[in-house]
Protein backbone atom coordinates (compact mmCIF):
# COMPACT_ATOMS: atom_id res chain seq x y z
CA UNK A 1 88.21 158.41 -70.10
CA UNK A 2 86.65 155.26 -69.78
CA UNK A 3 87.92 152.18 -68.83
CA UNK A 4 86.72 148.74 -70.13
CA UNK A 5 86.34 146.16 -72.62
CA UNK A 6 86.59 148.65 -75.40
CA UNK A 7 90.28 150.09 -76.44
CA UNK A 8 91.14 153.42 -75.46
CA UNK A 9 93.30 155.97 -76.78
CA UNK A 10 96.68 156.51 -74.97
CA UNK A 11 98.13 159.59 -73.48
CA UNK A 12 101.69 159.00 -72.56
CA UNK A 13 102.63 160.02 -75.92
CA UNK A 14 101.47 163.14 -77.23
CA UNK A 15 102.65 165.38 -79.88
CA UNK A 16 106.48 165.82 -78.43
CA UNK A 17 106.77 161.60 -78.76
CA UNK A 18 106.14 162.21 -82.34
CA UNK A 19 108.39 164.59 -82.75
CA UNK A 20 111.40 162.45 -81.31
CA UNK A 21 110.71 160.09 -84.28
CA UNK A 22 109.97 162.62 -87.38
CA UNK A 23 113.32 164.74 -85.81
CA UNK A 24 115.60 161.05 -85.39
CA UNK A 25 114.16 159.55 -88.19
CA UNK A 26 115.21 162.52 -90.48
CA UNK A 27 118.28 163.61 -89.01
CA UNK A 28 119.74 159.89 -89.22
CA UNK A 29 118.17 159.14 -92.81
CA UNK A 30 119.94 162.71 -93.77
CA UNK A 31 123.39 160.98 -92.31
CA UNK A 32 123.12 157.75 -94.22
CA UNK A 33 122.19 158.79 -97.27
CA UNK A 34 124.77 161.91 -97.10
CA UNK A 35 127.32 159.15 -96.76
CA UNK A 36 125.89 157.01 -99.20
CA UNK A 37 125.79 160.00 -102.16
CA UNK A 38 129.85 160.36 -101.19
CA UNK A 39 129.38 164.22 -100.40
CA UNK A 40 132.74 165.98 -99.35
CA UNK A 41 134.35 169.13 -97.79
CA UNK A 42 131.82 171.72 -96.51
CA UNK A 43 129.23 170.23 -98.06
CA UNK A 44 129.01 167.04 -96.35
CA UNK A 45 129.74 169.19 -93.43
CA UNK A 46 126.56 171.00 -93.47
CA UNK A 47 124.48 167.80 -93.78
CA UNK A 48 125.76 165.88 -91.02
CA UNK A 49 125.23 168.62 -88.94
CA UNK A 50 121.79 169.19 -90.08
CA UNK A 51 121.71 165.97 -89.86
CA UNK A 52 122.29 165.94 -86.20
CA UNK A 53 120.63 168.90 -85.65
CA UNK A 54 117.28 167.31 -86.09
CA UNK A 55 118.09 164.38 -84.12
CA UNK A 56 118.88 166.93 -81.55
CA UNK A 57 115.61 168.89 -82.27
CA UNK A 58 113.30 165.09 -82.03
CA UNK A 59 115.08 164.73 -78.60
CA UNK A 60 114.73 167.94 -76.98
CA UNK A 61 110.70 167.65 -77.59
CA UNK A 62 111.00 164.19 -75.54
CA UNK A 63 112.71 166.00 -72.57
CA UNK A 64 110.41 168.78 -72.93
CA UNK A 65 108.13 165.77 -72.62
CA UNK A 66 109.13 164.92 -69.05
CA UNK A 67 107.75 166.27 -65.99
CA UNK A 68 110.80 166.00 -64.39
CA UNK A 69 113.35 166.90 -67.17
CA UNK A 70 116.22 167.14 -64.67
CA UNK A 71 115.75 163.03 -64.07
CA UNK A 72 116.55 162.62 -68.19
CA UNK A 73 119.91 161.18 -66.66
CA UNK A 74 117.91 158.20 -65.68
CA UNK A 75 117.55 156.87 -68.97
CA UNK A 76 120.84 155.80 -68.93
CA UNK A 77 119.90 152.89 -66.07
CA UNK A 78 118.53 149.87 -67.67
CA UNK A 79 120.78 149.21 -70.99
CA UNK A 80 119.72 145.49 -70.27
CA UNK A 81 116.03 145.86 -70.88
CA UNK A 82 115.30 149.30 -72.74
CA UNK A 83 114.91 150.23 -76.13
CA UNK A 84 114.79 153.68 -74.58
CA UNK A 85 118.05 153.25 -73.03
CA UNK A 86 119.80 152.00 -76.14
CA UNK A 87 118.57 155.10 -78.56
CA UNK A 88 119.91 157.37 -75.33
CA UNK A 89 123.29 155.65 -75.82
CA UNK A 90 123.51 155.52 -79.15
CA UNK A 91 122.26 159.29 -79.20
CA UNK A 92 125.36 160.00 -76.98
CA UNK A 93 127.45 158.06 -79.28
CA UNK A 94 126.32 159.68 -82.43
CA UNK A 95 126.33 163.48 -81.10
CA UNK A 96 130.35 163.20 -80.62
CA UNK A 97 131.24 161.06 -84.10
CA UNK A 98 128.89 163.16 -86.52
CA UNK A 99 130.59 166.48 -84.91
CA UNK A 100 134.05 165.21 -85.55
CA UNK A 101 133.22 164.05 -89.10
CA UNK A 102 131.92 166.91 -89.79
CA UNK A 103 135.00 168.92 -88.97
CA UNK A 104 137.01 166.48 -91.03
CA UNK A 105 135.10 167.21 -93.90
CA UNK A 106 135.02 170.81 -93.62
CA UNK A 107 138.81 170.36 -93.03
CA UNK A 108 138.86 168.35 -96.45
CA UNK A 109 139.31 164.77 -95.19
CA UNK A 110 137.86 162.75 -97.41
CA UNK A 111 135.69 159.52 -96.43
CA UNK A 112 134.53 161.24 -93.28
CA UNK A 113 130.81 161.02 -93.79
CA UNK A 114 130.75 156.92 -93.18
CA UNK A 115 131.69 157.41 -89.80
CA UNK A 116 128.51 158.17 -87.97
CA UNK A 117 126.29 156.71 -90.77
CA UNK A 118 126.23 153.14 -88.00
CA UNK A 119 126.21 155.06 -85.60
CA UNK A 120 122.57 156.77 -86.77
CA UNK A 121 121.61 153.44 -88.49
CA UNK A 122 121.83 151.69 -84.84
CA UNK A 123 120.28 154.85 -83.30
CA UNK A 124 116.59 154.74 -85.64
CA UNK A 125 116.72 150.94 -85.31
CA UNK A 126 116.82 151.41 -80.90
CA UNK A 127 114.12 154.27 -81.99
CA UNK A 128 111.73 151.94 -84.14
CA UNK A 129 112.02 148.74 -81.13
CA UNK A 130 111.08 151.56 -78.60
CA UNK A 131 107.70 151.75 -80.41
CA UNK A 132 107.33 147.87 -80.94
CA UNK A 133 108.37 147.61 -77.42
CA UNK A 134 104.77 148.93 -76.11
CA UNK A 135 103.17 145.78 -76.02
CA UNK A 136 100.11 147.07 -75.10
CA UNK A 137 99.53 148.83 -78.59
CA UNK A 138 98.24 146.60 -81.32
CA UNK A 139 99.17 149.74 -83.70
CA UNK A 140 102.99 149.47 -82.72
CA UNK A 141 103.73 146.04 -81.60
CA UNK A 142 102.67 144.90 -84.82
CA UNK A 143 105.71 142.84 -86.40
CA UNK A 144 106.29 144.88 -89.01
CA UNK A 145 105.91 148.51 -87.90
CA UNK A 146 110.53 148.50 -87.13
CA UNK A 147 110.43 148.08 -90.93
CA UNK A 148 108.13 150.74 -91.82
CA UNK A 149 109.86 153.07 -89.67
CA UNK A 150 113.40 152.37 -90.90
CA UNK A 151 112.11 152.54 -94.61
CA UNK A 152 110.28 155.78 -93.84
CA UNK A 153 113.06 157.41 -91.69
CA UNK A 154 115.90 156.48 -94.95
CA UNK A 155 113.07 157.87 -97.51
CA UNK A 156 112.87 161.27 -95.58
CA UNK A 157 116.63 161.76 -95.03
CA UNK A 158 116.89 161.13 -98.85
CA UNK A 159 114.24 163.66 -99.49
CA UNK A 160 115.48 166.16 -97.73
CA UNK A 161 119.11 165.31 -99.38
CA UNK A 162 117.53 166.34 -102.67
CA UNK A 163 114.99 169.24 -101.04
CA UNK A 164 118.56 170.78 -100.51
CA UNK A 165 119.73 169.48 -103.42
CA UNK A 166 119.98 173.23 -104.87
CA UNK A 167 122.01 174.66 -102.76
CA UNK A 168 124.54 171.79 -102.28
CA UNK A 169 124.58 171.18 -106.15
CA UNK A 170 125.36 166.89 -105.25
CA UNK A 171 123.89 164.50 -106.64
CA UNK A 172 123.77 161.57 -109.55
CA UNK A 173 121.06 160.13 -112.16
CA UNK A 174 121.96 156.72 -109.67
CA UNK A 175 121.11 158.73 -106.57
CA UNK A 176 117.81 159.47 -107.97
CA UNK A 177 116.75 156.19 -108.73
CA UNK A 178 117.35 155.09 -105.19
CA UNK A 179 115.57 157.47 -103.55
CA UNK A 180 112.80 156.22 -106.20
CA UNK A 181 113.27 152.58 -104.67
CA UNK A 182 113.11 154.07 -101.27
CA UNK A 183 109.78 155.77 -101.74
CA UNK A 184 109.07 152.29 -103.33
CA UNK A 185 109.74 150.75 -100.36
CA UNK A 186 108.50 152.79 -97.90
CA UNK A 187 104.78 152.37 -99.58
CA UNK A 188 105.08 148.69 -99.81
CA UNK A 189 105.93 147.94 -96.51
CA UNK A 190 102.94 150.48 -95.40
CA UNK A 191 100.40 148.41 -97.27
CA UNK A 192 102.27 145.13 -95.83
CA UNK A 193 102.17 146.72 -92.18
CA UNK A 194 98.52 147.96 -92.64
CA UNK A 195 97.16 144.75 -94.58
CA UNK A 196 98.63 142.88 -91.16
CA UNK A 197 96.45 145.17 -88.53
CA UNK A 198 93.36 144.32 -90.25
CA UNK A 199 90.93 142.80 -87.55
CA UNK A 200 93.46 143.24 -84.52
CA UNK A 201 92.98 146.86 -83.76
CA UNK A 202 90.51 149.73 -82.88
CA UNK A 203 88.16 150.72 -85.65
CA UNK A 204 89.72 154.31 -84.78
CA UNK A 205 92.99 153.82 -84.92
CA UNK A 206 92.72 152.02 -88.33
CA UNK A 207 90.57 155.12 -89.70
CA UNK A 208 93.51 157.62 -88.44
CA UNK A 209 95.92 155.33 -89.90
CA UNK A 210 94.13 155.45 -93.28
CA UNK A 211 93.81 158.82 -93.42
CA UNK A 212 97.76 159.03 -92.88
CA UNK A 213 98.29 156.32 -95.78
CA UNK A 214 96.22 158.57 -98.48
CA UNK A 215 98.96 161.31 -97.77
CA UNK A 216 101.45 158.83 -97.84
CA UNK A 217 100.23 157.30 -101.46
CA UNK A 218 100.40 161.14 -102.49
CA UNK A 219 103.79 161.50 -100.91
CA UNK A 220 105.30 158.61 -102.99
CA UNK A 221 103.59 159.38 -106.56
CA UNK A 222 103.85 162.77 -106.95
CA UNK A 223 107.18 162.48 -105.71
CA UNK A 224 107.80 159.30 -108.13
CA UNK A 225 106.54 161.28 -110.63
CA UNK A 226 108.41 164.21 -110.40
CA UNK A 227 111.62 162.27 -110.40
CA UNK A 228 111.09 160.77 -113.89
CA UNK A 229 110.62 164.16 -115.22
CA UNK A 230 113.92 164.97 -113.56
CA UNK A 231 115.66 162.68 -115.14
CA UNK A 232 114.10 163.38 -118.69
CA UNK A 233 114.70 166.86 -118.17
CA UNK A 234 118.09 166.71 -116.72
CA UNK A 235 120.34 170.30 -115.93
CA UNK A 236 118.68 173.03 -113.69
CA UNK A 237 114.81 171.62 -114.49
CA UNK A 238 116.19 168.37 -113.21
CA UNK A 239 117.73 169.98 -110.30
CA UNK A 240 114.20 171.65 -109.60
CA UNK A 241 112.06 169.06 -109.97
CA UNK A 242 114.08 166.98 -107.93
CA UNK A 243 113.97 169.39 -105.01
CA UNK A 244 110.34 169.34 -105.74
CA UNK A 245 109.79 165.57 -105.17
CA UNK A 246 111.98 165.89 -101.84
CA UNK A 247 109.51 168.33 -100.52
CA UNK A 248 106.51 166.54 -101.87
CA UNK A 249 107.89 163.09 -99.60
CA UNK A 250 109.59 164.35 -96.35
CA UNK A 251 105.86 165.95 -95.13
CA UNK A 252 104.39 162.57 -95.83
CA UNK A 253 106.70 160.46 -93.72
CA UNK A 254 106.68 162.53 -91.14
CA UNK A 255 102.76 163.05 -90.58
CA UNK A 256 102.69 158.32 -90.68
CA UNK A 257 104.81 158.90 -87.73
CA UNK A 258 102.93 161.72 -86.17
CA UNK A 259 99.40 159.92 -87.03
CA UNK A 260 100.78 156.47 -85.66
CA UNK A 261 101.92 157.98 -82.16
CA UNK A 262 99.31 160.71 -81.14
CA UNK A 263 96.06 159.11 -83.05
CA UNK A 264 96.39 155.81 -84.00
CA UNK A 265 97.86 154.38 -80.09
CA UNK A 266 94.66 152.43 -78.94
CA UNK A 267 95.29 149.58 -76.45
CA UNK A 268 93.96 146.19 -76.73
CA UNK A 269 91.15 146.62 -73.96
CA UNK A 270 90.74 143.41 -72.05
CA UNK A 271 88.27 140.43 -72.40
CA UNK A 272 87.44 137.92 -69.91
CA UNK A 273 88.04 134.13 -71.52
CA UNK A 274 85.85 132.52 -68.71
CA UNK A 275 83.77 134.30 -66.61
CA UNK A 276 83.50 132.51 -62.84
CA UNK A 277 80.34 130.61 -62.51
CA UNK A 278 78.73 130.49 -58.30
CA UNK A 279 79.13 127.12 -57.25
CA UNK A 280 81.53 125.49 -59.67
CA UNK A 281 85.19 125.51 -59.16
CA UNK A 282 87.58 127.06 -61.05
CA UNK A 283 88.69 124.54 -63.90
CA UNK A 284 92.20 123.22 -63.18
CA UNK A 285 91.61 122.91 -59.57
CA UNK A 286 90.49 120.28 -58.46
């Protein structure tokens, strides 16, 4: 590694970082949008637990991350002034509430599924300021990278709502259509976020991120795609093709997130405004 006026890659983050956000991203989007599509009994059961299951999955690959794991505790520390503390919090908030729910709903309460839905809407928010928090990254301080993340993390928690669509048997012509606008979304605020890193950021991160967005283009019209067909078709076919559409758009999410993390974190570099010149004083000095 070289260090300099040219950007270099990071290494904090590796491959476990990413994970953390394709695992919380998923698990919550699978909560909200399980609440939103008014599952019940067993049903909604399964999800939320799935649900937090990934969530669970994202954040044992950060404290695998550690090289200290037994010091995870200290997360907890600085509420005040970390993003990193608030996802820990609201992780330890969610864990308990999506549990419960889920029990209710197995039990047959009905309404149950709303109740962490906040809870993992205020966790991926903490999770997409965490990124935006390291300043030092062009790639994820960028304004609107909490956007693309929240879009991204609802689109993959509705695709994998209809990848399981199948075996759960929910779902309504309505449903479809807005995980259509979600997709929608998610590639429109990609092109908004990329269109705004233009000229800011390493020539290599830019390339890795490009390479990420042809996936993601491929993710959201073969997906789109699929959906109309589903509709068309309607009865098992529809059931099928819209179980095909989840799988083609969770993959594609999730490889933004890994691409953004492991390949596209450059830093800024530095540059020297004014360089000192012998025998003249600095200006402002005298």
């Amino acid at each position: 590694m070289t260090y300099g006026p040219k950007p270099w890659q990071q290494t904090a983050w590796d491959w476990r970082a990413a994970g953390n956000f394709i695992g919380g991203g998923a698990g919550s989007g699978l909560i909200m949008f399980t609440a939103l599509a008014g599952v019940e009994d067993a049903t909604a059961a399964a999800l939320l637990l799935a649900g937090l299951a990934l969530i669970g999955l994202g954040l044992a690959c950060v404290w695998a991350e550690l090289g200290r794991p037994l010091r995870a505790l200290h997360v907890f520390f600085n509420p005040r002034t970390s993003w990193m503390t608030r996802e820990a919090i609201a992780a330890t908030v969610l864990f308990p509430v999506g549990a419960l729910a889920a029990l209710f709903a197995y039990a047959g309460v009905s309404g149950v599924a709303w109740l962490p839905a906040p809870v993992a809407l205020a966790f991926i928010y903490c999770q997409s300021r965490m990124l935006q928090a390291a300043r030092g990254i062009p790639a994820w301080r960028a304004p609107r990278v909490v956007a693309l993340l929240l879009a991204t993390s609802f689109a993959e928690g509705a695709a994998l709502f209809w990848l399981a669509q199948p075996w759960h048997g929910e779902g309504t012509p309505l449903l479809v259509l807005v995980f259509g606008a979600l997709l929608i979304a998610r590639i429109a605020l990609w092109y908004a976020y990329r269109l705004r890193l233009e000229g800011h950021v390493a020539r290599r991160a830019l390339a890795a991120l490009d390479r990420a967005g042809v996936l993601l283009i491929g993710g959201t019209v073969v997906p789109l795609a699929l959906l109309v067909a589903a509709l068309a078709a309607g009865g098992t076919t529809g059931t099928a093709l819209a179980a095909l559409a989840g799988l083609a758009a969770a993959p594609a999410g999730a490889f933004v997130k890994f691409a953004l993390i492991t390949r596209a974190g450059f830093n800024q570099g530095f540059a020297l405004q004014r360089l000192p010149v012998r025998g003249q004083a600095p200006r402002g000095t005298r």
